[in-house]
Protein backbone atom coordinates (compact mmCIF):
# COMPACT_ATOMS: atom_id res chain seq x y z
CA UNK A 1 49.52 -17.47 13.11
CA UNK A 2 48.04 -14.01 13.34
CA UNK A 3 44.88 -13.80 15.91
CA UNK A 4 42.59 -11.13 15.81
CA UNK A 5 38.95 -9.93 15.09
CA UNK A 6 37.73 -7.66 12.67
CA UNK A 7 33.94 -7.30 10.74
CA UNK A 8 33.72 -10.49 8.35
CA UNK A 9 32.10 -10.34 4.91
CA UNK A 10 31.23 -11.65 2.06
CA UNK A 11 33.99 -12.54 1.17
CA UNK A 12 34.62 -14.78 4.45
CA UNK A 13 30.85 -16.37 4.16
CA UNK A 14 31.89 -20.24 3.93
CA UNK A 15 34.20 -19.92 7.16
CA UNK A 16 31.29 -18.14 8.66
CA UNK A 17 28.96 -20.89 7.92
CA UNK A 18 31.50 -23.98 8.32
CA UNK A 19 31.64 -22.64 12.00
CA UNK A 20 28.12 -22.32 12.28
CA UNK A 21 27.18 -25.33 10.94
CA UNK A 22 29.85 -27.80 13.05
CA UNK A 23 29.01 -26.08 16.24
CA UNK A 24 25.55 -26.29 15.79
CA UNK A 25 25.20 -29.54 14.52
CA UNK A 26 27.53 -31.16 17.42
CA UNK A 27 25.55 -29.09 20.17
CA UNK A 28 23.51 -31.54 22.33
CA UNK A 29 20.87 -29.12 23.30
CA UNK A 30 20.02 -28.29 19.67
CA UNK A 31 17.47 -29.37 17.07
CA UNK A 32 18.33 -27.76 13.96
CA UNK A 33 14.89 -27.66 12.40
CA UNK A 34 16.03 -25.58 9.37
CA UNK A 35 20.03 -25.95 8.84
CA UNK A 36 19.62 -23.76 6.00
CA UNK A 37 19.45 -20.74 8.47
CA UNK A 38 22.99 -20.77 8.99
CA UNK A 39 24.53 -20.18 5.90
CA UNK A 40 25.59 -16.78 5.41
CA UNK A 41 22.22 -14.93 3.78
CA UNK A 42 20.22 -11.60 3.09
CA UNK A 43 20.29 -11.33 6.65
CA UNK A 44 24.02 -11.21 6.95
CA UNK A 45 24.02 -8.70 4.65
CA UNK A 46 22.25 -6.34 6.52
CA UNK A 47 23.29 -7.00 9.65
CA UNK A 48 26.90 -6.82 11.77
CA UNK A 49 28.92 -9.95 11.29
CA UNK A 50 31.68 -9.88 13.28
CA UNK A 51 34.44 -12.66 13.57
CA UNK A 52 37.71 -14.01 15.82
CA UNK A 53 40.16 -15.16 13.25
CA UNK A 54 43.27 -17.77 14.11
CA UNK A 55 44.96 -17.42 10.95
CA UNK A 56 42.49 -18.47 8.38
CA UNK A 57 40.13 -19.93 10.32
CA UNK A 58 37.23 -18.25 12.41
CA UNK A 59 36.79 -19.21 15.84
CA UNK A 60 33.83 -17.43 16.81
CA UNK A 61 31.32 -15.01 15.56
CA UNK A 62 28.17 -13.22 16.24
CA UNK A 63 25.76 -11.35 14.20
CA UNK A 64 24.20 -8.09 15.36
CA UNK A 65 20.69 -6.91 13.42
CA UNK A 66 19.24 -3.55 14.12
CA UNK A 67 15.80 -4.09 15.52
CA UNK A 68 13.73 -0.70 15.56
CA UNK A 69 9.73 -2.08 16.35
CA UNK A 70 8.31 -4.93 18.57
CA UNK A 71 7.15 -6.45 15.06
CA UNK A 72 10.85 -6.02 13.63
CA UNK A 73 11.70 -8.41 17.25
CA UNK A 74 9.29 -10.75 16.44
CA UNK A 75 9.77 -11.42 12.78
CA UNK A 76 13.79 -12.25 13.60
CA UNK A 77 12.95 -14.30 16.82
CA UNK A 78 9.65 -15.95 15.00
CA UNK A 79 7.48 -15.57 18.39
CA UNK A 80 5.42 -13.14 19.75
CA UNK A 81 7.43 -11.45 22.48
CA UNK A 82 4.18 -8.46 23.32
CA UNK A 83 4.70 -9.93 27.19
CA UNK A 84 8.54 -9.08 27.78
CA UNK A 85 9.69 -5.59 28.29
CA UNK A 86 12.12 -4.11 25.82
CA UNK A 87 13.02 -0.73 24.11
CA UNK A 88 13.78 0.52 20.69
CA UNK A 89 16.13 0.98 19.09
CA UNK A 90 17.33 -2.54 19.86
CA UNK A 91 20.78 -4.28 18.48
CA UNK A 92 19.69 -8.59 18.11
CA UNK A 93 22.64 -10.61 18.88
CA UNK A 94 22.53 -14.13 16.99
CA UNK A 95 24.23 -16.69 15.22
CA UNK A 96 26.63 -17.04 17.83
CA UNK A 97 29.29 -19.81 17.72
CA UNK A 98 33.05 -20.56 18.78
CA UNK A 99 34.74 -23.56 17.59
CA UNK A 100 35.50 -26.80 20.32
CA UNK A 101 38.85 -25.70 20.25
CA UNK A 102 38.38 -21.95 21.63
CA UNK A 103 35.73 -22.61 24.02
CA UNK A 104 35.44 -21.27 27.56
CA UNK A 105 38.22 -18.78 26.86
CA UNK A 106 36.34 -15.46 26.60
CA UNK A 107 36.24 -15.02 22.68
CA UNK A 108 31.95 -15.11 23.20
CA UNK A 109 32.12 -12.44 25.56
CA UNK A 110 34.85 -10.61 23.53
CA UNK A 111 32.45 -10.71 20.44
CA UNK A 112 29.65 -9.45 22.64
CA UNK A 113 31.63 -6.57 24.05
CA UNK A 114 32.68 -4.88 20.88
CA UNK A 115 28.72 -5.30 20.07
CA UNK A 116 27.59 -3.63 23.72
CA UNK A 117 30.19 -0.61 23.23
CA UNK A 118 28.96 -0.08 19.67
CA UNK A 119 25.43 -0.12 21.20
CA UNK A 120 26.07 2.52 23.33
CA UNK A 121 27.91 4.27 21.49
CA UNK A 122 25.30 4.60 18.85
CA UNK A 123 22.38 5.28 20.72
CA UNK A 124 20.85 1.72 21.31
CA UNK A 125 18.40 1.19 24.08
CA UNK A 126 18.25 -2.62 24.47
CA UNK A 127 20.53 -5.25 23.33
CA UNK A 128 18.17 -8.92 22.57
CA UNK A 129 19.43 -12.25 22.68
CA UNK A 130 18.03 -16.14 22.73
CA UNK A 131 19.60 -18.82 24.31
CA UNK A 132 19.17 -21.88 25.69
CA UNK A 133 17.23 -22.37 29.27
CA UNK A 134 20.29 -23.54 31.46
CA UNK A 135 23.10 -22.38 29.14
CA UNK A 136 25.96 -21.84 31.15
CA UNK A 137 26.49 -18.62 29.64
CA UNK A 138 22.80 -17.64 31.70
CA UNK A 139 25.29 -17.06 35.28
CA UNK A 140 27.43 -14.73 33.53
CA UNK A 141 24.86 -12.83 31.86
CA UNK A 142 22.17 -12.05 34.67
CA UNK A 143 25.58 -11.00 36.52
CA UNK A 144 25.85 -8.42 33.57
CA UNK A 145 22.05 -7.77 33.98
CA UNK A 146 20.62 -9.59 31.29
CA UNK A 147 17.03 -10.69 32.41
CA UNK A 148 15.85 -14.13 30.85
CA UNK A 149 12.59 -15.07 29.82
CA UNK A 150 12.02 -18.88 29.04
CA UNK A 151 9.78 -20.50 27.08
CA UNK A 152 9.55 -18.68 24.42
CA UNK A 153 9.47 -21.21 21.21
CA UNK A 154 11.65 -20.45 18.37
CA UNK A 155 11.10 -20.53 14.63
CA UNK A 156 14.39 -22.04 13.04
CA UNK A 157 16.39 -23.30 15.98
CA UNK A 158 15.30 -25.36 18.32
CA UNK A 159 16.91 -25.77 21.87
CA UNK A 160 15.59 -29.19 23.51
CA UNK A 161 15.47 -28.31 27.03
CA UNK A 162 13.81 -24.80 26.06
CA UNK A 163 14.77 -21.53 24.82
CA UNK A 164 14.80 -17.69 26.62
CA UNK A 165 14.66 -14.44 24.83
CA UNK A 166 16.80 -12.14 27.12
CA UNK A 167 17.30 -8.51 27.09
CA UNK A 168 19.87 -5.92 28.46
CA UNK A 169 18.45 -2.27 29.02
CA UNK A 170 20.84 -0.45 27.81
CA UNK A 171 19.97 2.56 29.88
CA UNK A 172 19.93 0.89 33.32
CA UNK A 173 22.51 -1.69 33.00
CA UNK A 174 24.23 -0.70 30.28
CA UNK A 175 27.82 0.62 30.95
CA UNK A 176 28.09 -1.69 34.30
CA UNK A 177 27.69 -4.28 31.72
CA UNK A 178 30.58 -3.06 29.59
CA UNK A 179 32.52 -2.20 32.21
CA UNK A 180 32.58 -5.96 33.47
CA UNK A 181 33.46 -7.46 30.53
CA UNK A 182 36.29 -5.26 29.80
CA UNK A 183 37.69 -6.52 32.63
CA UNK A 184 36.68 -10.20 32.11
CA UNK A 185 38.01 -10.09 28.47
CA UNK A 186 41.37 -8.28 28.69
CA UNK A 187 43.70 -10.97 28.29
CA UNK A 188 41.31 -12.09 25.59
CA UNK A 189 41.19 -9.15 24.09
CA UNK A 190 45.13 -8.71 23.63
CA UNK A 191 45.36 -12.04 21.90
CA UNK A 192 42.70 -10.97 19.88
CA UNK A 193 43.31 -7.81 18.73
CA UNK A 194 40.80 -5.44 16.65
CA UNK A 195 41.72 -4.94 12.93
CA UNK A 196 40.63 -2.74 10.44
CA UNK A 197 37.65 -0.60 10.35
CA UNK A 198 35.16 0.39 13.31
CA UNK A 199 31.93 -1.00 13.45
CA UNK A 200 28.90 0.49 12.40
CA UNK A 201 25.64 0.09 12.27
CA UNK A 202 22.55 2.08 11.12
CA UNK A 203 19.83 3.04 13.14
């Protein structure tokens, strides 16, 4: 079967959302307080879905959302977030999932790495994020220079042991960051090819 990732839309919605909802559902630090919030919506729209396809199926995906004000941040995240340092134009990564089958192989950090090139690319100055406190994925990220800030409580999701908002400045960390996870995703990244059109996104 053919592997690769490419933009997803519309037109792939129920994968989208058949991925979010198992993984989210079976995750043991998760509450989903409003399972609603993962179907495919107005948000999706508007935003950057992208998507690792084997064959048919999607694997893993991640949504980017162009954040341009503090109050844009803290309408998506549902929190106040005045107290942790970040600059605008910001991209929001979310809705982040990769099936039981594909886990721990990179496709995550793939996803994330077409969204941090297109982020410099275009002119971004932060890239924002929420996660678990403890999420394995936390080591990897402060190595990219991420910087975490816990306790922050979140509107739709719910982690049980906690949830961070974390931020990458673009400026400062920015191309380090992309630079090691090229490296970490290049065998990845050749099973999973790119196809089709270049992201873009609209600042």
């Amino acid at each position: 079967m053919k592997q690769f990732c490419s933009i997803a839309t519309y037109d792939e919605a129920s994968a989208i959302e058949e991925l979010r909802r198992q993984e989210y559902e079976a995750h043991p630090s998760i509450i989903l307080i409003n399972p609603a919030v993962l179907e495919w919506s107005s948000a999706d729209n508007e935003s950057l879905v992208l998507a690792a396809w084997d064959g048919s199926a999607c694997v893993a995906t991640m949504r980017g959302k162009v954040i341009r004000t503090l109050s844009d941040a803290e309408h998506a995240i549902e929190s106040p977030l005045d107290c942790i340092p970040m600059a605008f134009p910001a991209l929001l990564l979310g809705r982040a999932a990769t099936s039981s089958d594909w886990q721990g192989r990179g496709l995550n950090s793939l996803l994330r790495f077409h969204f941090l090139r297109l982020a410099l690319l275009q002119g971004f100055a932060s890239l924002i994020g929420e996660t678990n406190v403890g999420a394995p994925r936390l080591r990897l990220l402060d190595t990219l220079g991420w910087r975490s800030y816990p306790g922050i409580s979140v509107g739709s999701i719910l982690g049980t042991h906690g949830n961070s908002v974390i931020v990458l400045d673009l400026t400062e960390n920015g191309t380090r960051a992309l630079s090691v996870l090229e490296e970490r995703t290049h065998e990845i990244a050749v099973q999973f090819p790119w196809i089709g059109e270049e992201p873009k996104l609209l600042l």
